[in-house]
N, C-alpha and C. Protein backbone atom coordinates (compact mmCIF):
# COMPACT_ATOMS: atom_id res chain seq x y z
N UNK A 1 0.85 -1.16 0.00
CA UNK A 1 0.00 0.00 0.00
C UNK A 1 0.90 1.23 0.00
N UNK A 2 0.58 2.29 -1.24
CA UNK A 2 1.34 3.41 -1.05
C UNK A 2 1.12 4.11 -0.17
N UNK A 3 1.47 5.43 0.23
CA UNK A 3 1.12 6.44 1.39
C UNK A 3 1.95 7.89 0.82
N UNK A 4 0.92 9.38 0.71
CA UNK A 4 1.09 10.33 0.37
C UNK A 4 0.92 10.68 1.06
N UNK A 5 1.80 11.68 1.93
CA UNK A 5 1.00 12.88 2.75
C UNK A 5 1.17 14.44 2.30
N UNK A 6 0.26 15.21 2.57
CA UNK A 6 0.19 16.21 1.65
C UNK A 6 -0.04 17.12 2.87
N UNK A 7 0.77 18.07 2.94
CA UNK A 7 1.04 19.20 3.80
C UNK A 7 -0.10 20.62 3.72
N UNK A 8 -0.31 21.01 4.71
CA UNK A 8 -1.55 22.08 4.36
C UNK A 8 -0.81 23.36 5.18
N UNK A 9 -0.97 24.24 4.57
CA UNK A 9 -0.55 25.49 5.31
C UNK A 9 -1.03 25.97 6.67
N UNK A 10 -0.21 26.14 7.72
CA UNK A 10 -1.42 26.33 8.97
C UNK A 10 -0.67 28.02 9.33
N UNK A 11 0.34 28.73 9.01
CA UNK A 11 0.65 29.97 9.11
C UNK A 11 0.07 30.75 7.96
N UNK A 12 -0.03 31.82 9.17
CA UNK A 12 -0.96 32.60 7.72
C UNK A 12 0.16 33.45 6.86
N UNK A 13 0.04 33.91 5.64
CA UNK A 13 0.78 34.50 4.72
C UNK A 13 0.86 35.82 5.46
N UNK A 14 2.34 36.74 5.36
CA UNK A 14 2.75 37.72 5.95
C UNK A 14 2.55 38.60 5.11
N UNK A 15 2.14 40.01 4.56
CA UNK A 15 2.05 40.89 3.95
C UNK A 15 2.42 42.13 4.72
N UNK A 16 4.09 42.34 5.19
CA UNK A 16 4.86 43.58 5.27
C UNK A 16 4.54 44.82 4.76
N UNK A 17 4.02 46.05 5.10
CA UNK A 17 3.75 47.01 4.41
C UNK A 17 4.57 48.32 5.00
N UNK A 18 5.46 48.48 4.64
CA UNK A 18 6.40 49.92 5.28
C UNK A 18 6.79 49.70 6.40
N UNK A 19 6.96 50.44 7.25
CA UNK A 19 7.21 50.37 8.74
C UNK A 19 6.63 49.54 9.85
N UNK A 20 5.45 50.29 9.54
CA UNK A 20 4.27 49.43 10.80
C UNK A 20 2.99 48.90 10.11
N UNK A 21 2.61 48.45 9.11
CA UNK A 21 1.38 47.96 7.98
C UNK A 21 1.91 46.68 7.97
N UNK A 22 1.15 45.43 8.73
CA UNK A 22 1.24 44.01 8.26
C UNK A 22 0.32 43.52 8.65
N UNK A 23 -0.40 42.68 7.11
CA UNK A 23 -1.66 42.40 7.28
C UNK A 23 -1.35 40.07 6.51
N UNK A 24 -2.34 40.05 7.76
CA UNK A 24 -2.15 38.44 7.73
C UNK A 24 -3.09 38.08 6.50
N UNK A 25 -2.97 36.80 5.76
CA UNK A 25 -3.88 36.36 4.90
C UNK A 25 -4.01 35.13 5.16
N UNK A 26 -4.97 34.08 4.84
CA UNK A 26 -5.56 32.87 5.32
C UNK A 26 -4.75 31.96 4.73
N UNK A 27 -4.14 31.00 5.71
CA UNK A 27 -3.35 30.05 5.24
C UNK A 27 -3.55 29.28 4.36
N UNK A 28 -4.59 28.93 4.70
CA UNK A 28 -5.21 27.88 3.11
C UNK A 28 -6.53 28.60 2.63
N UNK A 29 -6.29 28.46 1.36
CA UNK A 29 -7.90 28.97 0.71
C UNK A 29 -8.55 27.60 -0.12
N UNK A 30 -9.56 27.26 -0.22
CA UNK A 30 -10.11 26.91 -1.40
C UNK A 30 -10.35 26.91 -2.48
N UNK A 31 -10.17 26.42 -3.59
CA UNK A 31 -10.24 26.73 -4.71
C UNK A 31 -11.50 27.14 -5.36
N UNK A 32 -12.90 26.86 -4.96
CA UNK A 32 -13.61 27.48 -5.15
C UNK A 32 -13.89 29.20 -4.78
N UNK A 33 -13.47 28.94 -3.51
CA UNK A 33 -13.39 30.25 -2.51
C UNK A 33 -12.18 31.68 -3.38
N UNK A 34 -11.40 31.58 -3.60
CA UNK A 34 -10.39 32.02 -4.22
C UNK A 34 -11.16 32.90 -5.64
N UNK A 35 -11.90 31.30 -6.95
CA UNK A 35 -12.00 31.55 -7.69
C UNK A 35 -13.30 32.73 -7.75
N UNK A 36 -14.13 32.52 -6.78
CA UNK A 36 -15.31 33.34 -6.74
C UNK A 36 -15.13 34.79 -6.66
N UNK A 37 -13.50 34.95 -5.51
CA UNK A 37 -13.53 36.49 -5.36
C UNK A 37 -12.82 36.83 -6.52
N UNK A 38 -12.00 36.31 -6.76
CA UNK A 38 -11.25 36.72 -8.12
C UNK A 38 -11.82 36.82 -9.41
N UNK A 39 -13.00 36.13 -9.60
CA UNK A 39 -14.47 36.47 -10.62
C UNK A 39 -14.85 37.56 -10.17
N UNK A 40 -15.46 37.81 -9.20
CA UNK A 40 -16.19 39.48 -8.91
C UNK A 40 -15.49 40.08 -9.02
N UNK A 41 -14.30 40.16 -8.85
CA UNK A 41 -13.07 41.01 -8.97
C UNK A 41 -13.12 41.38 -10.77
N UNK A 42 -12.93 40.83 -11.64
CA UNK A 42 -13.02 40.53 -12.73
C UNK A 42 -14.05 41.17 -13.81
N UNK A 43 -15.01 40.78 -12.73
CA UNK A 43 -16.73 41.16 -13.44
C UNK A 43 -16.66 42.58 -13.27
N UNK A 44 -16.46 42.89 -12.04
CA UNK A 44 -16.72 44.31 -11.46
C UNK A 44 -15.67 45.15 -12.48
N UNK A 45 -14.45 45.17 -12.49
CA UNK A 45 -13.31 45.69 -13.90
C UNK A 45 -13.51 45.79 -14.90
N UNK A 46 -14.55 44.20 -15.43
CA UNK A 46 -14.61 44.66 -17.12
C UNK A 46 -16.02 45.17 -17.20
N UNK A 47 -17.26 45.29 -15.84
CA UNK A 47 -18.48 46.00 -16.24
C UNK A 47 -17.95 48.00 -16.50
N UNK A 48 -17.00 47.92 -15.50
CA UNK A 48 -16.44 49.39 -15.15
C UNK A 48 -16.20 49.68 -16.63
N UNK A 49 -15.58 48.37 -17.30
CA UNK A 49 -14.52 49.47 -18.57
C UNK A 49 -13.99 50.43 -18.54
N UNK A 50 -12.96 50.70 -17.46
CA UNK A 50 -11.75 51.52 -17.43
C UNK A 50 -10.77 51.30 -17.98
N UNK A 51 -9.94 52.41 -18.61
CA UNK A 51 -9.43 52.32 -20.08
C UNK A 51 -8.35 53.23 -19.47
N UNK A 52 -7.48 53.11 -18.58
CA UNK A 52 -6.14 54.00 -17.92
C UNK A 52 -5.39 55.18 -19.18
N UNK A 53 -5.26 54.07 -20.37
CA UNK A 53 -4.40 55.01 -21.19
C UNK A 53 -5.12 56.33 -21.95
N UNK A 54 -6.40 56.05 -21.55
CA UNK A 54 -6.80 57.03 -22.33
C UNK A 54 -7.60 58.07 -20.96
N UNK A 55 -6.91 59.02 -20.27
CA UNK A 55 -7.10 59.42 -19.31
C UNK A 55 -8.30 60.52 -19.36
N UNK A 56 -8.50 60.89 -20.80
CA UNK A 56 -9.01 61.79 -21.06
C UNK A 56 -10.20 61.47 -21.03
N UNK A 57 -10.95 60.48 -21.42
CA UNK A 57 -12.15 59.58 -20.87
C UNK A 57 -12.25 59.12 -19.45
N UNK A 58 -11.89 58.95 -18.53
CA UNK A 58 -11.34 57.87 -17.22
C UNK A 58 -12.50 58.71 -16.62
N UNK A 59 -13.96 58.21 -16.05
CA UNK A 59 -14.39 58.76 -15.14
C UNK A 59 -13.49 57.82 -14.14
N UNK A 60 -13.79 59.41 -13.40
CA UNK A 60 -13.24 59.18 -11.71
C UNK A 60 -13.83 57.86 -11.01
N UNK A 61 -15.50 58.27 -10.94
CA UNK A 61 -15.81 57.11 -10.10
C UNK A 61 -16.06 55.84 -10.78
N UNK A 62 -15.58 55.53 -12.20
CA UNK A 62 -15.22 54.03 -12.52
C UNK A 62 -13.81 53.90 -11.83
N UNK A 63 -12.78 54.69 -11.71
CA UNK A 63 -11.64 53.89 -10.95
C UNK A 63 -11.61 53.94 -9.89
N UNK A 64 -12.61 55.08 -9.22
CA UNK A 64 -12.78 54.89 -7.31
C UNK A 64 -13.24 52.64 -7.19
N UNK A 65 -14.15 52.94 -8.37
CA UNK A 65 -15.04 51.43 -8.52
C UNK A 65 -14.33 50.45 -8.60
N UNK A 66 -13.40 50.81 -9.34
CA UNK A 66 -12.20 49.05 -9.93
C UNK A 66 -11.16 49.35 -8.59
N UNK A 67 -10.79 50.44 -7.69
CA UNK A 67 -9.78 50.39 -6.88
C UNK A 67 -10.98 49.57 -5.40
N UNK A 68 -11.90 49.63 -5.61
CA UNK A 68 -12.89 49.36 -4.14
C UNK A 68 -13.10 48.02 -4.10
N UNK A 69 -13.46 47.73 -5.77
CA UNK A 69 -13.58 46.40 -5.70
C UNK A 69 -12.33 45.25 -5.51
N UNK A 70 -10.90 46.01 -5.89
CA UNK A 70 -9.13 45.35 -5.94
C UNK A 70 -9.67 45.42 -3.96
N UNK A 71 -9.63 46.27 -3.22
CA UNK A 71 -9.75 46.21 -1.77
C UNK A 71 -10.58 45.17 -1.28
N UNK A 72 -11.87 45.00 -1.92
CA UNK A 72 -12.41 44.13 -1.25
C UNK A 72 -12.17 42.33 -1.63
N UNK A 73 -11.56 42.23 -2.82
CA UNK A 73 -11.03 41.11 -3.07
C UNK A 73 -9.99 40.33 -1.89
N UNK A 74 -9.25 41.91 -2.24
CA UNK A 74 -7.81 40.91 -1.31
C UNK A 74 -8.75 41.22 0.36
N UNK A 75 -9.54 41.26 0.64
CA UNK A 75 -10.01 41.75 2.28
C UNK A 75 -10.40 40.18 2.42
N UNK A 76 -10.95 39.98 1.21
CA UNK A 76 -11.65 38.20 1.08
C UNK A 76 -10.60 37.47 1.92
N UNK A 77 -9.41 37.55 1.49
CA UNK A 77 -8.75 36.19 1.30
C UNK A 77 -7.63 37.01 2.63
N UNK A 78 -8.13 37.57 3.70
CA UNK A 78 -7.58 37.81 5.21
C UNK A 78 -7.67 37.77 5.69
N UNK A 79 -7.42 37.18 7.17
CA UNK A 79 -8.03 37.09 7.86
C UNK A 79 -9.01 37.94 8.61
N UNK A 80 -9.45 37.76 9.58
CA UNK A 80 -11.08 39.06 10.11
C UNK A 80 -9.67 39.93 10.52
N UNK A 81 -9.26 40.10 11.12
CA UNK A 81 -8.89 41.14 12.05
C UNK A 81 -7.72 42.21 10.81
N UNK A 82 -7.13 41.57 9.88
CA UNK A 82 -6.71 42.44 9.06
C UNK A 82 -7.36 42.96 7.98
N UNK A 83 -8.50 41.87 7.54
CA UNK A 83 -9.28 42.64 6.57
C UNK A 83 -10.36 43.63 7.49
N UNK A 84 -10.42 44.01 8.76
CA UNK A 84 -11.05 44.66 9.52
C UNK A 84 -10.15 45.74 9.06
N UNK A 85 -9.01 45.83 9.42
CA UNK A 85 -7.99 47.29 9.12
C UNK A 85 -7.98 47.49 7.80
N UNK A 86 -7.93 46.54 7.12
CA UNK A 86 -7.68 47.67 5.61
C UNK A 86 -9.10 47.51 4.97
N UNK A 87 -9.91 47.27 4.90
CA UNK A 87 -11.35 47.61 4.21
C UNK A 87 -12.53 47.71 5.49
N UNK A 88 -12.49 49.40 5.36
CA UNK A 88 -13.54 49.27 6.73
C UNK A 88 -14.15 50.68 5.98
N UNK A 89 -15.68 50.65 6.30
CA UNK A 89 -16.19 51.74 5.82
C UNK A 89 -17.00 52.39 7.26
N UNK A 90 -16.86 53.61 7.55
CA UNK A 90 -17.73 53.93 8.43
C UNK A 90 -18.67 55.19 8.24
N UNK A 91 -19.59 54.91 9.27
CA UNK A 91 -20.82 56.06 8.91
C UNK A 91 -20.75 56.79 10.26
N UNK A 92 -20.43 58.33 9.59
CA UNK A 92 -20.56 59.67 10.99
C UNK A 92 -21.58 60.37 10.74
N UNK A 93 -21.92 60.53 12.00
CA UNK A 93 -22.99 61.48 12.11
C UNK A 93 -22.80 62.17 13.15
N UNK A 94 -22.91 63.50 13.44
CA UNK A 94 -22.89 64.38 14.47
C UNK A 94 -21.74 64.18 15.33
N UNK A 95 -20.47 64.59 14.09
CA UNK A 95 -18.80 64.21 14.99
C UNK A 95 -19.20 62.76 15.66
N UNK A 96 -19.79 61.75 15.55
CA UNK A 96 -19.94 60.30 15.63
C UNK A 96 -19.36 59.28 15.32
N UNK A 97 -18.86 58.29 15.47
CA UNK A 97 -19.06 56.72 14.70
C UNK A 97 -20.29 56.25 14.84
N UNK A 98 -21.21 56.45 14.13
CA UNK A 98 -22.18 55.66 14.20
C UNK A 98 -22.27 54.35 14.03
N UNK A 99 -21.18 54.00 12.89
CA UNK A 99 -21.58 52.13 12.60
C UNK A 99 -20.20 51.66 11.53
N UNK A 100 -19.95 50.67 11.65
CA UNK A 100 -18.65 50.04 10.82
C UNK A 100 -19.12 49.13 9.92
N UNK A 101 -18.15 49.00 8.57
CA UNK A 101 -19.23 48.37 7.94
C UNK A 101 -17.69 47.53 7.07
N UNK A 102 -17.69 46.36 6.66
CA UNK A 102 -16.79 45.68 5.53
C UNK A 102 -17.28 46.32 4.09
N UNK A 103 -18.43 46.74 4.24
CA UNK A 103 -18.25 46.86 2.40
C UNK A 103 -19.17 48.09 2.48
N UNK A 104 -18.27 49.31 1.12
CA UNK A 104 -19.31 50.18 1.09
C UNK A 104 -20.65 50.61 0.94
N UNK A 105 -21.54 49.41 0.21
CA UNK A 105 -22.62 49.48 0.06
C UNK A 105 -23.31 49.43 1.44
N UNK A 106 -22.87 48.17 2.43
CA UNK A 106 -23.81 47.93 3.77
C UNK A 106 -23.92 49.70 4.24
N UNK A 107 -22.42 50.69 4.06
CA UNK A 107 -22.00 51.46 5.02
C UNK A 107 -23.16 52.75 4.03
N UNK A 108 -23.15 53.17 3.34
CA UNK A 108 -24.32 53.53 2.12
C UNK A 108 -25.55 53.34 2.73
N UNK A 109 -26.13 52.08 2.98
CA UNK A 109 -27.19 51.58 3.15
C UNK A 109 -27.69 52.24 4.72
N UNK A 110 -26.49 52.23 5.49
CA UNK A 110 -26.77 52.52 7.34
C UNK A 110 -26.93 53.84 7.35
N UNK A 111 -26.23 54.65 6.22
CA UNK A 111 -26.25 56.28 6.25
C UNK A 111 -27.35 56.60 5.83
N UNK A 112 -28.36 55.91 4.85
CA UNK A 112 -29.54 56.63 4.37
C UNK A 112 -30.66 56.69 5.20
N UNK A 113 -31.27 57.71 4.71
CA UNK A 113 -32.12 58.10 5.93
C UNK A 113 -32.03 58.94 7.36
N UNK A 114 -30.19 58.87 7.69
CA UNK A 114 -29.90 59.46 9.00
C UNK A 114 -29.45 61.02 8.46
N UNK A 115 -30.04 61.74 9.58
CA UNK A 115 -29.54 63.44 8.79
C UNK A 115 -28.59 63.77 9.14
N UNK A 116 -27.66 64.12 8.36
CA UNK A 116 -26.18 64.33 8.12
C UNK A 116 -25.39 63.50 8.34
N UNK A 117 -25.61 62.29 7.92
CA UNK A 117 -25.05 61.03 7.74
C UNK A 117 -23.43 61.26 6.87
N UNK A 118 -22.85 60.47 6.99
CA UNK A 118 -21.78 60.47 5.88
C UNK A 118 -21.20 59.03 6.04
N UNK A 119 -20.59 58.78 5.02
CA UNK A 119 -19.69 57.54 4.73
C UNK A 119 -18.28 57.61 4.64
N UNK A 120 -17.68 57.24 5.40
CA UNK A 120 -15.85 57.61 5.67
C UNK A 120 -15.26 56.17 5.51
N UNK A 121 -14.34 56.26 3.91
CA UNK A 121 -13.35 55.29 4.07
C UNK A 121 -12.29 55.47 5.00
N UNK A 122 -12.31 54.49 6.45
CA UNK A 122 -11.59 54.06 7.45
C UNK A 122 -10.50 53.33 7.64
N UNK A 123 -10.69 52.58 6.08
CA UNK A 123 -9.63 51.15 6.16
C UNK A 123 -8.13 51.79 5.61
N UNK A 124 -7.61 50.86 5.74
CA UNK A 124 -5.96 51.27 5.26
C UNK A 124 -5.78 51.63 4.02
N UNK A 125 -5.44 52.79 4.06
CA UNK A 125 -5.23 53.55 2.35
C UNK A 125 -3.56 53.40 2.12
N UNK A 126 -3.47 52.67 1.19
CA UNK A 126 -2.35 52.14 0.05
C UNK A 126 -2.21 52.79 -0.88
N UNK A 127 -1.07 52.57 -1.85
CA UNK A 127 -1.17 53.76 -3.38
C UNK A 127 -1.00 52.40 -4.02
N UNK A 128 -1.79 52.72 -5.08
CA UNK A 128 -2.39 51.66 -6.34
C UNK A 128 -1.20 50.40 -6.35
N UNK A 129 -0.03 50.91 -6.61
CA UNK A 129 1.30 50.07 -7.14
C UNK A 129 1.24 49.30 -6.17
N UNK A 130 0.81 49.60 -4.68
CA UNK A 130 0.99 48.57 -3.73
C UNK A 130 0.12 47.38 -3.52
N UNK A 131 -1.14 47.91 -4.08
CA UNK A 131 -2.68 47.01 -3.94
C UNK A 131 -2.56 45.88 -5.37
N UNK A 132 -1.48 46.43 -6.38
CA UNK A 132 -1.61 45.57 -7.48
C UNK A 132 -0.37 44.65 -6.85
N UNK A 133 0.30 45.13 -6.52
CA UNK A 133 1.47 44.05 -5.69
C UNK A 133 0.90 42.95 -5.27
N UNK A 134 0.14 43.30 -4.14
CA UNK A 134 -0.63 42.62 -3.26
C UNK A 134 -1.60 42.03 -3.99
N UNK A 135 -2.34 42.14 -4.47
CA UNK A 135 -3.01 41.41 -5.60
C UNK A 135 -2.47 40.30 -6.29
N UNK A 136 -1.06 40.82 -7.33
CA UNK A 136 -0.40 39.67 -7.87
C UNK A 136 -0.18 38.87 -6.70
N UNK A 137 0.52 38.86 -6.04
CA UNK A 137 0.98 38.11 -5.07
C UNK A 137 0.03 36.90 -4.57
N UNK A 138 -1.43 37.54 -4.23
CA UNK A 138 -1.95 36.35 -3.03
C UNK A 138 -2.79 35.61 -4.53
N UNK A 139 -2.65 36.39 -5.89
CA UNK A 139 -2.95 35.46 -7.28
C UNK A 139 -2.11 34.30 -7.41
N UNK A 140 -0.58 34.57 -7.10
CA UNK A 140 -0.18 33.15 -7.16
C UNK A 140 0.44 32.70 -5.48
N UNK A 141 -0.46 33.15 -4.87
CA UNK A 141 -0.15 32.24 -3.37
C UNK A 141 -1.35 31.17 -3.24
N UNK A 142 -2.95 31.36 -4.38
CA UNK A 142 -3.84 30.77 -3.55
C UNK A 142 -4.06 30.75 -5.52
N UNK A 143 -4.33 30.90 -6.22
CA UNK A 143 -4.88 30.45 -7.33
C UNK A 143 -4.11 29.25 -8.53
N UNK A 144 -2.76 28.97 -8.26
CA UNK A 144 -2.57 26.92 -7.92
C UNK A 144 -2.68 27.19 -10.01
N UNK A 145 -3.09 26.04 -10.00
CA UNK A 145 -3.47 25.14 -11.73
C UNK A 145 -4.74 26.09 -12.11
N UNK A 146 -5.60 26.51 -10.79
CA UNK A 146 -6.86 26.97 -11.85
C UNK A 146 -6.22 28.47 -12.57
N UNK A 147 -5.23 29.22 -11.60
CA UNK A 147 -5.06 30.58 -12.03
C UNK A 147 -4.67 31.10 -13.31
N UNK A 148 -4.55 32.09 -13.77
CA UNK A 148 -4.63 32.26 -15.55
C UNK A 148 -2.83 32.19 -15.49
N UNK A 149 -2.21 32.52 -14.01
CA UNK A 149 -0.80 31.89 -14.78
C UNK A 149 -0.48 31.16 -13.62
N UNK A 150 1.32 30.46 -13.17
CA UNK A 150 1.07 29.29 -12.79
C UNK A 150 1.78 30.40 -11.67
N UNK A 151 2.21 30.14 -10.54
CA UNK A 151 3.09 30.45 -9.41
C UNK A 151 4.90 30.56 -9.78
N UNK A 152 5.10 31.90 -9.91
CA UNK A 152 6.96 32.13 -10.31
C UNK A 152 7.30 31.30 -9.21
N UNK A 153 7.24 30.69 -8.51
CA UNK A 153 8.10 29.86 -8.12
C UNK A 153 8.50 28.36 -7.96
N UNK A 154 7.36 28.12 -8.85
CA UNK A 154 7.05 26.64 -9.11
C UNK A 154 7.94 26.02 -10.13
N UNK A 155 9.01 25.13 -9.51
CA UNK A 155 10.16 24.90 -10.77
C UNK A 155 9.32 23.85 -11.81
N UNK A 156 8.25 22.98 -11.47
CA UNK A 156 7.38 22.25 -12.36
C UNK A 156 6.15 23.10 -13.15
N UNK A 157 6.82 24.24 -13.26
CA UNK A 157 5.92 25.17 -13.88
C UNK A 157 6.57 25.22 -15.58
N UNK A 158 5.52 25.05 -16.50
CA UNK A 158 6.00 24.87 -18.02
C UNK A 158 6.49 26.53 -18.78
N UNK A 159 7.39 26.64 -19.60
CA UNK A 159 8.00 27.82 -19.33
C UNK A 159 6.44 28.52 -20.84
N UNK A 160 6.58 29.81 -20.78
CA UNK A 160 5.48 30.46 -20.87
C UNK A 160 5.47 30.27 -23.18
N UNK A 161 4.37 30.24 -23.81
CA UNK A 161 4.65 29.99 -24.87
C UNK A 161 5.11 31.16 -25.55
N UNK A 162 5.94 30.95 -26.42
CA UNK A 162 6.35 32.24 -27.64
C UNK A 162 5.21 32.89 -28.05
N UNK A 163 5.48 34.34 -27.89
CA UNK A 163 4.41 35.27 -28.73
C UNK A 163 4.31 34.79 -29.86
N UNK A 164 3.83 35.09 -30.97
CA UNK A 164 4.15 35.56 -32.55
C UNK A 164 4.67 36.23 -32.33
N UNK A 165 5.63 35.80 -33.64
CA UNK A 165 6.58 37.25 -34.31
C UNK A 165 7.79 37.57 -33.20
N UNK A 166 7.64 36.58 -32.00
CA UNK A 166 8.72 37.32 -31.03
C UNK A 166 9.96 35.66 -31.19
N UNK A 167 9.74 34.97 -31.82
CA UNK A 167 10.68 33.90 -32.22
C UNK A 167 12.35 34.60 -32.53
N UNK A 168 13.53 34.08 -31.45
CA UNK A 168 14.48 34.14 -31.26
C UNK A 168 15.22 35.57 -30.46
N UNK A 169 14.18 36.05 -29.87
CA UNK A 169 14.26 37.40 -29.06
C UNK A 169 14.69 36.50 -27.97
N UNK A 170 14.30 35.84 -27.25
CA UNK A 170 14.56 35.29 -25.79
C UNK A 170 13.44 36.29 -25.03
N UNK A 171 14.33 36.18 -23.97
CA UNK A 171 13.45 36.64 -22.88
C UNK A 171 13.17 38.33 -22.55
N UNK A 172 11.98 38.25 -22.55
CA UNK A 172 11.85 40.27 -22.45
C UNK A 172 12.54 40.49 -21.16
N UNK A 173 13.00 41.35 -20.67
CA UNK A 173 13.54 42.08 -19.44
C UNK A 173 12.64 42.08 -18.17
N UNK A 174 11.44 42.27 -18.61
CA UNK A 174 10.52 41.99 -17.61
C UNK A 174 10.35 40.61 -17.25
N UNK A 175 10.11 39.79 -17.69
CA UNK A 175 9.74 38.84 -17.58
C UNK A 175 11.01 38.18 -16.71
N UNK A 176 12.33 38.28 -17.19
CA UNK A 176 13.41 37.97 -16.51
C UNK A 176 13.35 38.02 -15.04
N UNK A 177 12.82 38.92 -14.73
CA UNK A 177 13.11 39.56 -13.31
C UNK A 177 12.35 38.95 -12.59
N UNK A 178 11.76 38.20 -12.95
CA UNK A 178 10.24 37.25 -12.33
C UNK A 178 10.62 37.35 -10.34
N UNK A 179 9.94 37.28 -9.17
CA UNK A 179 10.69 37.29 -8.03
C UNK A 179 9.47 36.33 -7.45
N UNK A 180 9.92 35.88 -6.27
CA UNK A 180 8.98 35.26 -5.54
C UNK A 180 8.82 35.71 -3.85
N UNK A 181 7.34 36.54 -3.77
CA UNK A 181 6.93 37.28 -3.01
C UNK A 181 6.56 36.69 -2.08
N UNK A 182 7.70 36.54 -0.94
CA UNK A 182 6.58 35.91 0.70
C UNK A 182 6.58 34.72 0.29
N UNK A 183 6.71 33.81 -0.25
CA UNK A 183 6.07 32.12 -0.34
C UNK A 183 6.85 31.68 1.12
């Protein structure tokens, strides 16, 4: 009789942020679990159709929209007490905390109706370059064979196919630099 044993992550993933910013992420995810937030994630981006290069079009609040929805993805896949710090919405009223909320809509929803309500993003504010970091990253810490690419650090990983037209270039510069974040 053979015998496999297969190791499961029980520390949670470290996410270092500057000085004093470190936010834990869930040791093991599911592959369903994973794929679902990373679909809404997805859906929510290409309903937005934000188009960066062409700035001159860019409504504002489609990229407030694609940056809220990148926050609440990675909040998915952290544990409570850090996705408590970096995605937290709250509602003031009368120099108040009235109420805390994980997602802006609940925090929307608690303000209407109250007079002089407001909605205050509370959670940890990042600059973009850092949230796409963080993004790539827990993409190949938890999205495995299903993810659209494989994990840079997987030496049984098949090397990536030739463009067209890019036959005997080798390797772009970027691509070279490939690093492996936290594993």
């Amino acid at each position: 009789m053979a015998t496999k044993k297969f190791a499961l992550n029980t520390d949670p993933h470290v996410a270092e942020i500057g000085d004093d910013a470190t936010l834990l992420f869930q040791p093991e995810v599911m592959g369903d679990e994973f794929l679902d937030s990373y679909g809404r994630l997805q859906e929510t981006t290409k309903a937005l159709d934000v188009d960066l290069n062409d700035a001159a079009s860019v409504d504002l609040s489609q990229v407030r929209g694609a940056h809220t929805a990148l926050r609440l993805f990675l909040a998915s896949l952290m544990l409570p007490e850090s996705a408590e710090r970096f995605a937290r919405w709250e509602v003031h009223a009368g120099g108040k905390t009235i109420s805390s909320h994980a997602e802006p809509d609940e925090a929307r929803e608690a303000a209407e109706g109250r007079r002089g309500a407001k909605v205050v993003d509370a959670g940890l504010r990042l600059p973009d370059r850092v949230l796409v970091d963080l993004m790539e990253w827990v993409v190949e810490l938890y999205g495995g064979a299903g993810s659209q690419r494989p994990p840079t650090s997987s030496s049984d990983s098949a090397p990536a196919s030739q463009r067209p037209g890019q036959r005997g270039r080798g390797a772009s510069p970027s691509r070279a630099s490939t690093s492996t974040r936290g594993r």
